[in-house]
C-alpha atoms as a PDB file:
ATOM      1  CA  UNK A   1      22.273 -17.626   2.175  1.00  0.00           C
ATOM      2  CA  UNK A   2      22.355 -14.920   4.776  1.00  0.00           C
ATOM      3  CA  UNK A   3      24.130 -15.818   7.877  1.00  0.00           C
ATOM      4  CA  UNK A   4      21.710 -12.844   9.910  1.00  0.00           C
ATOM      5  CA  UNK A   5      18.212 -12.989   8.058  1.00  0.00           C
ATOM      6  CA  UNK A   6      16.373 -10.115   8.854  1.00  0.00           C
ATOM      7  CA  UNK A   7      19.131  -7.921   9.901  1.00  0.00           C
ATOM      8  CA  UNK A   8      21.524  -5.304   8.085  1.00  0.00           C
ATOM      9  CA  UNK A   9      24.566  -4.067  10.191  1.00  0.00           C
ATOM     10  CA  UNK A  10      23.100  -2.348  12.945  1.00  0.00           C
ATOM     11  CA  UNK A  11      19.531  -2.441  11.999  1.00  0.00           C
ATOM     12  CA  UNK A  12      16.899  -5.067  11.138  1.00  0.00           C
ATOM     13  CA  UNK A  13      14.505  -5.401   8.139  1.00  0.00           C
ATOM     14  CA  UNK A  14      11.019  -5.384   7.768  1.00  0.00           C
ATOM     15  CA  UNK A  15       8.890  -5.282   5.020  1.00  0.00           C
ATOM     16  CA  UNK A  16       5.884  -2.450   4.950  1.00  0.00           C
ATOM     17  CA  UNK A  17       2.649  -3.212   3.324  1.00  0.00           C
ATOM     18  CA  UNK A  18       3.449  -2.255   0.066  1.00  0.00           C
ATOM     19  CA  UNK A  19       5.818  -5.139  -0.223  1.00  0.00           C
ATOM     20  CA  UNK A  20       8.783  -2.578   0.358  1.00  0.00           C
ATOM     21  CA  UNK A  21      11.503  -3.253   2.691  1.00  0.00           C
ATOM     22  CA  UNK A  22      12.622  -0.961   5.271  1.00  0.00           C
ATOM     23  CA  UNK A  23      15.692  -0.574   7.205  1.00  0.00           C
ATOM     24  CA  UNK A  24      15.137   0.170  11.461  1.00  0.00           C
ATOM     25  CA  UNK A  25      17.010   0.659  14.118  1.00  0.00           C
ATOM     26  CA  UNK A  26      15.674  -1.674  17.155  1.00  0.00           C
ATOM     27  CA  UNK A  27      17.145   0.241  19.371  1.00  0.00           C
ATOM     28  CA  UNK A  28      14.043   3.148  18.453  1.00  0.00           C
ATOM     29  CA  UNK A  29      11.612   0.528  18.681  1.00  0.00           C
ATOM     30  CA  UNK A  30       9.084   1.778  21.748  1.00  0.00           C
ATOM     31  CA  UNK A  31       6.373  -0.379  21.216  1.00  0.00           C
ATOM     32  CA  UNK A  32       5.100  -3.437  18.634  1.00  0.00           C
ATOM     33  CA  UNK A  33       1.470  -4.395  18.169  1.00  0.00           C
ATOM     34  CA  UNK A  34      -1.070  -6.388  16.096  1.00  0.00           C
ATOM     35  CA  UNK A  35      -4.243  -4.649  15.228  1.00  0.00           C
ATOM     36  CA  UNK A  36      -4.216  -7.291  13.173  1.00  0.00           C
ATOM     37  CA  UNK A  37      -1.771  -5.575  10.822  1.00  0.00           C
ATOM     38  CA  UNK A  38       1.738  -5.357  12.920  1.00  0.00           C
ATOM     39  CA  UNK A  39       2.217  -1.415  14.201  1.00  0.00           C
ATOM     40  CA  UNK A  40       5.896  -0.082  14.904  1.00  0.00           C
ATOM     41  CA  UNK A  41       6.009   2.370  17.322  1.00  0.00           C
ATOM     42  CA  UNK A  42       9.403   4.139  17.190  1.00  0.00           C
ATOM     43  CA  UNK A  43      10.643   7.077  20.232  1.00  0.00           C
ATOM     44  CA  UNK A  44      10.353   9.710  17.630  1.00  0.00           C
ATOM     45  CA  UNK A  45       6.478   8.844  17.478  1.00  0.00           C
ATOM     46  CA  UNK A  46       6.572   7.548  13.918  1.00  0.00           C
ATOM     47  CA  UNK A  47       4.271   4.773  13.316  1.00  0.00           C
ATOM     48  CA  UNK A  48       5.327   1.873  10.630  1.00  0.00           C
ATOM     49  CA  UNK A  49       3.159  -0.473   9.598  1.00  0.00           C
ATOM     50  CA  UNK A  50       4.836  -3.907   8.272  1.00  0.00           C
ATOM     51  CA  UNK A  51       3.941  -7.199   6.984  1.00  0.00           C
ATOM     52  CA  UNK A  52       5.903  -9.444   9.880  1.00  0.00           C
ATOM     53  CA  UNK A  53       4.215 -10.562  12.762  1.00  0.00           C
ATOM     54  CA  UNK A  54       5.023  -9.481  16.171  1.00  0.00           C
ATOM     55  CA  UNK A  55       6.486 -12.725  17.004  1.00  0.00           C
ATOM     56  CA  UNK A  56       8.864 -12.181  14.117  1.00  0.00           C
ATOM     57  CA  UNK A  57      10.091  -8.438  14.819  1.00  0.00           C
ATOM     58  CA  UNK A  58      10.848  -9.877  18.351  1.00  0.00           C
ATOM     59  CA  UNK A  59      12.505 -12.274  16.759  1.00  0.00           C
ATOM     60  CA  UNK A  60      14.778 -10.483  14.664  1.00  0.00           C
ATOM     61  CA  UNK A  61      15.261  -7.391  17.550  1.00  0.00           C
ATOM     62  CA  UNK A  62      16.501 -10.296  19.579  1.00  0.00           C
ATOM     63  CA  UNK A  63      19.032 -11.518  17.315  1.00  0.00           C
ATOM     64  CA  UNK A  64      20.549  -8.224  16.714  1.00  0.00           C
ATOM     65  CA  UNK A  65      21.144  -8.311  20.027  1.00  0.00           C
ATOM     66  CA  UNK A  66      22.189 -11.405  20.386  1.00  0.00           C
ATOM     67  CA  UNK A  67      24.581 -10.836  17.672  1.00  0.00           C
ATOM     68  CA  UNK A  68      25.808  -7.681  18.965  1.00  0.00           C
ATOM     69  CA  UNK A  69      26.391  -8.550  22.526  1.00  0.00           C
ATOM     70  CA  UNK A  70      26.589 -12.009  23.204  1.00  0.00           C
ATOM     71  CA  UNK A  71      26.486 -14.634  20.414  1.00  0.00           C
ATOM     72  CA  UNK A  72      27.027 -17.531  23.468  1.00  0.00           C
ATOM     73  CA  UNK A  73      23.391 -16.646  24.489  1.00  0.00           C
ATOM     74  CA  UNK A  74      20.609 -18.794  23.109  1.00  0.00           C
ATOM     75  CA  UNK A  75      17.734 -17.410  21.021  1.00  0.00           C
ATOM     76  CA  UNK A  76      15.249 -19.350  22.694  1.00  0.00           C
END
């Protein structure tokens, strides 16, 4: 079982539409929204479009980071 579901070294993973997963760096992540499908906005304006909720990318954004800085700090 994966110890860090949802995340790949320095990235996470989401899954587009077409059932494909894609690798992102959360740190390029401007803005996430449902319209109802879930909209990536990175800083380069590229748009993604993914199957995850926004509750989820949040999710996994904040345990990269939780990973990456400070493991002591709870998720929730």
């Amino acid at each position: 079982m994966d110890k860090f579901p949802g995340r790949t070294a320095a990235m996470i993973t989401v899954t587009r539409l077409n059932n494909s997963p894609l690798v992102i760096n959360p740190d390029l992540i401007v803005s996430i929204e449902e319209t109802p499908d879930t909209i990536i906005t990175l800083s380069n304006g590229e748009k993604i479009t993914v199957q995850e909720k926004v509750k989820e990318v949040i999710h996994r954004v904040i345990h990269f980071r939780r990973c990456i800085f400070n493991p002591s700090i709870p998720i929730e």
